[in-house]
Every structure is written in C-alpha cells, then in structure tokens.
N, C-alpha and C. Protein backbone atom coordinates (compact mmCIF):
# COMPACT_ATOMS: atom_id res chain seq x y z
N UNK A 1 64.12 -297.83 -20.79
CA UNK A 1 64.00 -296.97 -19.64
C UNK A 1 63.51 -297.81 -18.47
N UNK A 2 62.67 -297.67 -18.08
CA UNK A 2 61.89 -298.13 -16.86
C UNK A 2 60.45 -298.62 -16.82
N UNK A 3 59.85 -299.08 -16.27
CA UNK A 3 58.57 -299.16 -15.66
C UNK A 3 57.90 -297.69 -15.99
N UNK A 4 56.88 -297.54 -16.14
CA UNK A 4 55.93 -296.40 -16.46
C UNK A 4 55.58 -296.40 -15.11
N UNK A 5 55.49 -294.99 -14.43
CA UNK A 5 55.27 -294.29 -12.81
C UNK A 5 53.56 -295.00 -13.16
N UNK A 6 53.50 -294.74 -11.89
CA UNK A 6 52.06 -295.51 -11.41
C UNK A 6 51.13 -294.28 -11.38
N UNK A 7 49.64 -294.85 -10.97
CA UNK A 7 48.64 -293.28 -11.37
C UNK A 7 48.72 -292.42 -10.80
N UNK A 8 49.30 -292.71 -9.44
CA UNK A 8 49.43 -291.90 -8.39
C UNK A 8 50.23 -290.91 -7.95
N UNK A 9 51.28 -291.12 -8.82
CA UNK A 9 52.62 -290.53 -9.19
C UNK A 9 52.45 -288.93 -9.29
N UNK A 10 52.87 -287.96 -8.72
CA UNK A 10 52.23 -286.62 -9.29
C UNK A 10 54.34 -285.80 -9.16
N UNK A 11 53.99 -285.09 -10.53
CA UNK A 11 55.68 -285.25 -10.85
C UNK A 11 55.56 -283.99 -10.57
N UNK A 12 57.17 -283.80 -9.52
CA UNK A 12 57.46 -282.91 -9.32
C UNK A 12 58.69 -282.13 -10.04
N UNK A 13 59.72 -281.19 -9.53
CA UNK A 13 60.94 -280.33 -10.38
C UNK A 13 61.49 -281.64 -10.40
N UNK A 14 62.45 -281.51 -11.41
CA UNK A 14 63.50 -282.61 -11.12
C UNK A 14 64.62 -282.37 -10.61
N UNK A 15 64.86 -280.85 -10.36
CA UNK A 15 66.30 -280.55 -9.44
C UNK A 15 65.71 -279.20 -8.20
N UNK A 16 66.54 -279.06 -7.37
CA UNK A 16 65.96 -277.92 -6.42
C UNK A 16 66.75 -276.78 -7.06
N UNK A 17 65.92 -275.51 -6.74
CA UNK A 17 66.62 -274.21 -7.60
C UNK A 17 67.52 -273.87 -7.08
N UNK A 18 69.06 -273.61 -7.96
CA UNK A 18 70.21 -273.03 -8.15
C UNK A 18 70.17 -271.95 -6.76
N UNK A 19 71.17 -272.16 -5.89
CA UNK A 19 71.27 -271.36 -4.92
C UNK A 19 72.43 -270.22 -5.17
N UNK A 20 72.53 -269.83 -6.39
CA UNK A 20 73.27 -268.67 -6.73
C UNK A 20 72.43 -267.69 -6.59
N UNK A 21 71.49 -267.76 -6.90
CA UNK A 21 71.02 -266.30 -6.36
C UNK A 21 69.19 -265.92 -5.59
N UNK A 22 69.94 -265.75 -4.26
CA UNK A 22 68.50 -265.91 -2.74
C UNK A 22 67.94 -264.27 -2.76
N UNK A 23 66.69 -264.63 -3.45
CA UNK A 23 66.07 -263.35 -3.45
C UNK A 23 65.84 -262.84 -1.83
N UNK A 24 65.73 -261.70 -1.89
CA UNK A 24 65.97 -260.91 -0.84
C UNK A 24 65.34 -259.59 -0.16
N UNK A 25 65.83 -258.75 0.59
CA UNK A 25 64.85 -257.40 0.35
C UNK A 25 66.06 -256.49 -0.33
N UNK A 26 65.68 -255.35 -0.76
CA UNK A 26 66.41 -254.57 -1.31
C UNK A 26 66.52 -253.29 -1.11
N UNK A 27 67.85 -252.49 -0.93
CA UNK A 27 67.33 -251.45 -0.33
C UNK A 27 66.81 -250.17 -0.99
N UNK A 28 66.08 -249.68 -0.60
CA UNK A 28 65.35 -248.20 -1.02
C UNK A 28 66.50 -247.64 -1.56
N UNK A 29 66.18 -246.41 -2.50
CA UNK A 29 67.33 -245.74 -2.91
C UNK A 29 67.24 -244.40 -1.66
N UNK A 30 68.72 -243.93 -1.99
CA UNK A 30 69.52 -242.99 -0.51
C UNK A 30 67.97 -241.87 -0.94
N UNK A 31 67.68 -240.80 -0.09
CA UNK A 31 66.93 -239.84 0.15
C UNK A 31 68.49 -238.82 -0.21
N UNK A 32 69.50 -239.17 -0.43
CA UNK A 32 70.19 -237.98 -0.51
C UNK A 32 70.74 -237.72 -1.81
N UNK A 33 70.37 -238.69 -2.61
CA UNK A 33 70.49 -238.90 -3.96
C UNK A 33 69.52 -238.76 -4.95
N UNK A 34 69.39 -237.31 -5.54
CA UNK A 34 68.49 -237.31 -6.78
C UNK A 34 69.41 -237.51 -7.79
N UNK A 35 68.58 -238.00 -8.53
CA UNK A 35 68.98 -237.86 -10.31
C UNK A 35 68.42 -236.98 -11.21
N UNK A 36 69.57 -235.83 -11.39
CA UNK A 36 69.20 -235.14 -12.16
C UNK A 36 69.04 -235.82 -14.36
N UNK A 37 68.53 -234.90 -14.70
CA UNK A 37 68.39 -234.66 -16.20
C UNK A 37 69.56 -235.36 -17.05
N UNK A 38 69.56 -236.44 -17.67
CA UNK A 38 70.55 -236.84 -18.33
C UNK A 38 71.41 -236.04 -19.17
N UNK A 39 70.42 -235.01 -19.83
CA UNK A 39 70.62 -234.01 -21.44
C UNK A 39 70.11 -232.61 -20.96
N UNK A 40 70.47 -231.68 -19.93
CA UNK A 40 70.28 -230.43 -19.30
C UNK A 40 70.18 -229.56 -20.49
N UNK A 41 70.93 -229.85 -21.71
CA UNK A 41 70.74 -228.88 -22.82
C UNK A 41 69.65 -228.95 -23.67
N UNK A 42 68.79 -229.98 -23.70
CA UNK A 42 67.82 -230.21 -24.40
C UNK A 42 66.41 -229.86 -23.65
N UNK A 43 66.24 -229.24 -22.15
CA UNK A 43 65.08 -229.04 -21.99
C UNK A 43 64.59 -227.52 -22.25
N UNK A 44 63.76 -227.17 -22.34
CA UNK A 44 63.30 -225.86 -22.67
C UNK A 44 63.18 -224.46 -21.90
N UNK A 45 63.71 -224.94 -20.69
CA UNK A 45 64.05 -223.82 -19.76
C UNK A 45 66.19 -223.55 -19.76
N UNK A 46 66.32 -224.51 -20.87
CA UNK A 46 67.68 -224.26 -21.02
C UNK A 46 68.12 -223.43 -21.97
N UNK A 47 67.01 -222.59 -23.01
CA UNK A 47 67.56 -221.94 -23.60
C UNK A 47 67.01 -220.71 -23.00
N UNK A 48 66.23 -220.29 -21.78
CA UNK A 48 66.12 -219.04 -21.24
C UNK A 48 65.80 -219.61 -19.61
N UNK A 49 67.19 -219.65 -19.06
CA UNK A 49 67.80 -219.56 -18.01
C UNK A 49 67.55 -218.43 -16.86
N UNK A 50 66.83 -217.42 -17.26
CA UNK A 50 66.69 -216.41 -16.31
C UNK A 50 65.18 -216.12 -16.53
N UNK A 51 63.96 -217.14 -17.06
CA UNK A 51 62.53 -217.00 -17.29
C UNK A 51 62.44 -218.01 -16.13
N UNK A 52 61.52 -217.11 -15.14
CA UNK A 52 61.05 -218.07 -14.24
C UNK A 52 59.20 -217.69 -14.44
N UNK A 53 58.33 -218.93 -14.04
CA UNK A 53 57.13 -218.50 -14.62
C UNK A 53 56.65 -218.15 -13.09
N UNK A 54 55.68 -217.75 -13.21
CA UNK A 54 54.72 -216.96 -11.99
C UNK A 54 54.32 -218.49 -11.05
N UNK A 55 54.86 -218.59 -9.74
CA UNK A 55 54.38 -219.63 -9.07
C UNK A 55 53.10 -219.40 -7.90
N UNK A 56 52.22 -218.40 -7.93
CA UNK A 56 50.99 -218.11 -7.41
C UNK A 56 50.06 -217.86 -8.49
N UNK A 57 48.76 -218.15 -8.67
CA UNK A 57 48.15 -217.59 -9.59
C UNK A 57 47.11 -216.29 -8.98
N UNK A 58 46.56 -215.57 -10.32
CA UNK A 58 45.92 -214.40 -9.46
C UNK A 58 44.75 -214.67 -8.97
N UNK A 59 44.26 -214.03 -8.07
CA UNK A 59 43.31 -214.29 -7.12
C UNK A 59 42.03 -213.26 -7.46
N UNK A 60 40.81 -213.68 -7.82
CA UNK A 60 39.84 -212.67 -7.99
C UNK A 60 39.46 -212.06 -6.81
N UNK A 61 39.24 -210.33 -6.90
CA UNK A 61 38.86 -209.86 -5.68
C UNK A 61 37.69 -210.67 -4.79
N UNK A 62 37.23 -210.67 -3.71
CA UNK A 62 36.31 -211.93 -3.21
C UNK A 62 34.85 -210.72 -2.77
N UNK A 63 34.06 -210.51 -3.59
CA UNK A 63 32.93 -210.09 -3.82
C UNK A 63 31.67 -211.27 -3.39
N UNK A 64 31.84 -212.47 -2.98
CA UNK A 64 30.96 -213.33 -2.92
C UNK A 64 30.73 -213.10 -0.87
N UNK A 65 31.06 -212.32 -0.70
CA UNK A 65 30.91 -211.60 0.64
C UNK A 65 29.49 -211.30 1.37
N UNK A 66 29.01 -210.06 -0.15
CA UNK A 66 27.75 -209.71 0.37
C UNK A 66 26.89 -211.03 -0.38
N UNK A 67 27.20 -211.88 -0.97
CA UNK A 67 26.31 -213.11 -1.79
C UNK A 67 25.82 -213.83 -0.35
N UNK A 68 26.94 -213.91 0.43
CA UNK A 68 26.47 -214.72 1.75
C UNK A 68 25.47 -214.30 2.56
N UNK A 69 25.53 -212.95 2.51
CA UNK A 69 24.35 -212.35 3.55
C UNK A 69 22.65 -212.42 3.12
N UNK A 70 23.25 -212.08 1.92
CA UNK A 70 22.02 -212.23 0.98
C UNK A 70 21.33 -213.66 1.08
N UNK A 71 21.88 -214.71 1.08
CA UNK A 71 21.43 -216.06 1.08
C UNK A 71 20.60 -216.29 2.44
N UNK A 72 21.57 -215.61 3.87
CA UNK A 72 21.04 -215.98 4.72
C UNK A 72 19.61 -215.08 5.17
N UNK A 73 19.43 -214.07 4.20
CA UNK A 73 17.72 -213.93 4.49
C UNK A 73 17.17 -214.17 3.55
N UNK A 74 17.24 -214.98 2.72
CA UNK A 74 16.61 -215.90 1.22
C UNK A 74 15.83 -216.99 1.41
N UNK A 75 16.95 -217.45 3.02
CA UNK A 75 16.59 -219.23 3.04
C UNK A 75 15.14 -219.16 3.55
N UNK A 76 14.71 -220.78 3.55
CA UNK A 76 13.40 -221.07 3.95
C UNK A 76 13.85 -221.79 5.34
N UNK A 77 13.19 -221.34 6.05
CA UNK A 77 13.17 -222.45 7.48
C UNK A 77 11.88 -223.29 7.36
N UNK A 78 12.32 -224.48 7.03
CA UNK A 78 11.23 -225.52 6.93
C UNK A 78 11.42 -226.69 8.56
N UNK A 79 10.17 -226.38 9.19
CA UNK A 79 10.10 -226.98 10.29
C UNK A 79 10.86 -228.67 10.85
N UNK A 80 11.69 -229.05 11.64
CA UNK A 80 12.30 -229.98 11.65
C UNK A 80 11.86 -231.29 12.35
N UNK A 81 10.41 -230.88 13.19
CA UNK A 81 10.02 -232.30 13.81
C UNK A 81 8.46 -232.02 12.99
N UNK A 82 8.42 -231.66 11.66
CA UNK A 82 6.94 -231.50 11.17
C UNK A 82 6.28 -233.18 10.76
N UNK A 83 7.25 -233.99 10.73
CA UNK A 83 6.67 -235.56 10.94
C UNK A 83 5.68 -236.11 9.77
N UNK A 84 4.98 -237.22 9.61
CA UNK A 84 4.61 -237.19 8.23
C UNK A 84 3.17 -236.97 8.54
N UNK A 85 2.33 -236.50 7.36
CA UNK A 85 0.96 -236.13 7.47
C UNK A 85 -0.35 -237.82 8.05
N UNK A 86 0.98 -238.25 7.37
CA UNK A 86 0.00 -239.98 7.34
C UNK A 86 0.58 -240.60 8.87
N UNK A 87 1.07 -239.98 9.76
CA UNK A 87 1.30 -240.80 11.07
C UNK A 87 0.59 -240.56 11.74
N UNK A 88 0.62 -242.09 12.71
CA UNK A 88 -0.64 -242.15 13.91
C UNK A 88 -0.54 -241.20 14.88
N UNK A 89 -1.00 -240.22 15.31
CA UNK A 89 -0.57 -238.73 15.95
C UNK A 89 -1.31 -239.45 17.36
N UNK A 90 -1.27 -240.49 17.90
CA UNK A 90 -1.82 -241.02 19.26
C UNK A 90 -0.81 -240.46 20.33
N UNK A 91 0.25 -240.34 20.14
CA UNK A 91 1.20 -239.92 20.88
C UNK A 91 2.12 -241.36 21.32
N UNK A 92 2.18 -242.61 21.01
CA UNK A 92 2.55 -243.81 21.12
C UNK A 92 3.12 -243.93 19.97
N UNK A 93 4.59 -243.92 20.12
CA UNK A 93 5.31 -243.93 19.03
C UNK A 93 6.20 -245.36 19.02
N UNK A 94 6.38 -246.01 20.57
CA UNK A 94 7.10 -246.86 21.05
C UNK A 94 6.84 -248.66 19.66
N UNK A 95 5.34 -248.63 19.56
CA UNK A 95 5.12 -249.99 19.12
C UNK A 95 3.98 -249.39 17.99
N UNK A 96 3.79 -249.81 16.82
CA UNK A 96 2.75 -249.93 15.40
C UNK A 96 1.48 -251.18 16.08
N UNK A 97 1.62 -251.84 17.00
CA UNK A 97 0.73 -253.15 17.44
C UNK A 97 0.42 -252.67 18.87
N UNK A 98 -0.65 -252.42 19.06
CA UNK A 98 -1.44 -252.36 20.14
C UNK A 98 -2.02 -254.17 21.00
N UNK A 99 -1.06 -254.22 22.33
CA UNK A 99 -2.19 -255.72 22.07
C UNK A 99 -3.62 -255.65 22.95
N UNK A 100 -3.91 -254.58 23.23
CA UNK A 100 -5.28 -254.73 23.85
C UNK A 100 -6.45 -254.46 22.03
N UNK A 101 -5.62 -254.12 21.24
CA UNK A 101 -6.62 -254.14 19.68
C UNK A 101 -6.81 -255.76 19.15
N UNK A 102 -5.70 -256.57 19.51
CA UNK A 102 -5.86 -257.65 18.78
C UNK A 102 -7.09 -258.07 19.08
N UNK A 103 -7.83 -259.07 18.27
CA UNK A 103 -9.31 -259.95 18.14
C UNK A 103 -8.74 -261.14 18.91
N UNK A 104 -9.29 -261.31 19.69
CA UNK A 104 -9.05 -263.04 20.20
C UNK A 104 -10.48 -264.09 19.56
C-alpha cells in the first residue's frame, strides 16, 4: 500500500453523498382530504346505524345560588394595612438605619 498517514491526519468520508436523492421540504397533506376507516364494517356503530349517543350531558339544576349569598355574610374581613405587631411604628418606613443613631 502506502506510507502510513501521519498523526495529524484526521480521516474523513471517502466519497461525497449520492446526489440521487436532496432532502427537501415536503408538503403538508391537502386539508381537503380525510381518510376515512379502512374496514367501515368492523366498527361498532356499524352494526346500529341509526344509534346516535347523547352529545350534551345533563346539567344539575344550579342550587349553589343561595350557597353564594350565604358565603358572602360568613366571610371574615380581616384588616388589610394591619402591618406586623413587631414593626418600628415611628412612622419612618423609608430606611431600618437612622444615621444621626450611629456611635462615632
């Protein structure tokens, strides 16, 4: 054969790929084309053709009406700026560091 490739050698394909076939995009199938059922006789609405099943289900009367009213004199109104028991109530909320406190 030959000389043995050197270290540096980094082996690549030995041919470029076959230009028979350039992948590509492909197109979507038509929107006007379904495919129906291969075997129409074998599904189970084929041996009773005139059973259609109920396509709404029933609806319980809606009694949770007066539940609502009821709730809204149940609730608790718990105060919304009641703030925590452990805060500095100085009225200086801007800064936690006072610098006329620091020790020099």
């Amino acid at each position: 054969m030959g000389a043995p490739p050197s270290r540096d050698y980094i082996p690549g394909p030995e041919a470029p790929p076959s230009p028979d076939y350039i992948p590509g995009p492909e197109a979507p199938p038509s929107p006007d084309y379904i495919p129906g059922p291969e075997y129409p006789e074998y599904l189970p609405t084929a041996e009773s053709p005139g059973y259609i099943t109920k396509s709404e289900p029933e609806m319980e009367p809606e009694e949770n009406d007066r539940d609502d009213e009821k709730s809204e004199g149940d609730s608790i109104d718990y105060p919304t700026s009641g703030g925590d028991i452990y805060a500095n109530d100085d009225g200086d909320d801007l800064s936690e560091d006072d610098p006329d406190d620091e020790v020099l």
